[in-house]
C-alpha atoms as a PDB file:
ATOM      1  CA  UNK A   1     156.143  85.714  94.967  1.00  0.00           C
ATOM      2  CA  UNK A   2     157.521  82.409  95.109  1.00  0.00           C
ATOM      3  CA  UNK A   3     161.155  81.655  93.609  1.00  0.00           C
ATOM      4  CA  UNK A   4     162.610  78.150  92.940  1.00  0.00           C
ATOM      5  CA  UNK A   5     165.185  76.774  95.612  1.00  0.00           C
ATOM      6  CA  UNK A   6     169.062  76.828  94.703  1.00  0.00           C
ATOM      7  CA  UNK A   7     171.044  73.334  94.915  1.00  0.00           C
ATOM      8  CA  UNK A   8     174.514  73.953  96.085  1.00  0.00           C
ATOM      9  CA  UNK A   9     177.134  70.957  95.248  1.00  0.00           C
ATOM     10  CA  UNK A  10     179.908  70.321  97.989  1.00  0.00           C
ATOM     11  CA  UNK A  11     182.614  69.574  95.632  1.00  0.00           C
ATOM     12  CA  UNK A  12     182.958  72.136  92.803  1.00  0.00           C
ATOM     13  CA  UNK A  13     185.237  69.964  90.439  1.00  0.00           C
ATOM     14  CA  UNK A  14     182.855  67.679  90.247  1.00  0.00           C
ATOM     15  CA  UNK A  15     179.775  70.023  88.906  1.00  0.00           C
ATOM     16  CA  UNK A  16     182.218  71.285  86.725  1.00  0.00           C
ATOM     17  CA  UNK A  17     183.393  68.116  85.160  1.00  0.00           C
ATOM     18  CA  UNK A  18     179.499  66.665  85.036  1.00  0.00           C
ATOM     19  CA  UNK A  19     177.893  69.690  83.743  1.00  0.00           C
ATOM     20  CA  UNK A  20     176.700  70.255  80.525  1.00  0.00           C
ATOM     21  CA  UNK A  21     177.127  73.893  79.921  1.00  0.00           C
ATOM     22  CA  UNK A  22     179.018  75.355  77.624  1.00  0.00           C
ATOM     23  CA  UNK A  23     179.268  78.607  78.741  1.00  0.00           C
ATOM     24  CA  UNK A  24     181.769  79.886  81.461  1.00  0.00           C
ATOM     25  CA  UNK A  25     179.956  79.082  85.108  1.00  0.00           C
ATOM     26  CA  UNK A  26     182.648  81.481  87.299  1.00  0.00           C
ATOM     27  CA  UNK A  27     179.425  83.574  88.557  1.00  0.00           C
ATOM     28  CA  UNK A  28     177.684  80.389  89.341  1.00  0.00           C
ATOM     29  CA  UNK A  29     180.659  78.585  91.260  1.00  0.00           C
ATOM     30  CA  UNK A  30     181.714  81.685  93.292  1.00  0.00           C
ATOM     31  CA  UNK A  31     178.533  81.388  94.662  1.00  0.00           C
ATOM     32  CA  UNK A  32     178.649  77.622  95.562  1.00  0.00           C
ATOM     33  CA  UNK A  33     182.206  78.079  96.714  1.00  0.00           C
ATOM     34  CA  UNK A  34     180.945  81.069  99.262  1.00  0.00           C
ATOM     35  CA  UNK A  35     177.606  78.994  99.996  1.00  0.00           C
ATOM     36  CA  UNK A  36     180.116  76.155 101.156  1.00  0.00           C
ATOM     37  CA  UNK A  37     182.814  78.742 103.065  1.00  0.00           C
ATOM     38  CA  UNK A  38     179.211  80.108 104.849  1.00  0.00           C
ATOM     39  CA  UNK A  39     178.266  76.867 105.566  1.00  0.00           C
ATOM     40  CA  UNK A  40     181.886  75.704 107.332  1.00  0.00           C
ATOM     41  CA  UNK A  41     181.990  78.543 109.345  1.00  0.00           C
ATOM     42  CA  UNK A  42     178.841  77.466 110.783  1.00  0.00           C
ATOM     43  CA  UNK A  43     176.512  80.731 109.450  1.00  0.00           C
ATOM     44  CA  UNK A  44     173.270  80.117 108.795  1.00  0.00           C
ATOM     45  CA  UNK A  45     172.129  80.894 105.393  1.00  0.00           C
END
């Protein structure tokens, strides 16, 4: 089973303010806020 790859934006103000969503995202950028944490700790993901 093959699943699509996620895109994870290093500033989070800025795929808020560009997005076209109109829903609330918090699920969405707690992830790409702990994807970046991960990331700066130097974990591999």
């Amino acid at each position: 089973m093959l699943s699509s790859k996620k895109m994870y934006c290093i500033d989070t103000a800025l795929a808020e303010t560009i997005s076209f969503s109109f829903s609330d995202n918090s699920g969405r950028l707690l992830e790409n806020m702990t994807f970046i944490e991960l990331r700066r700790r130097g974990n591999e993901i």
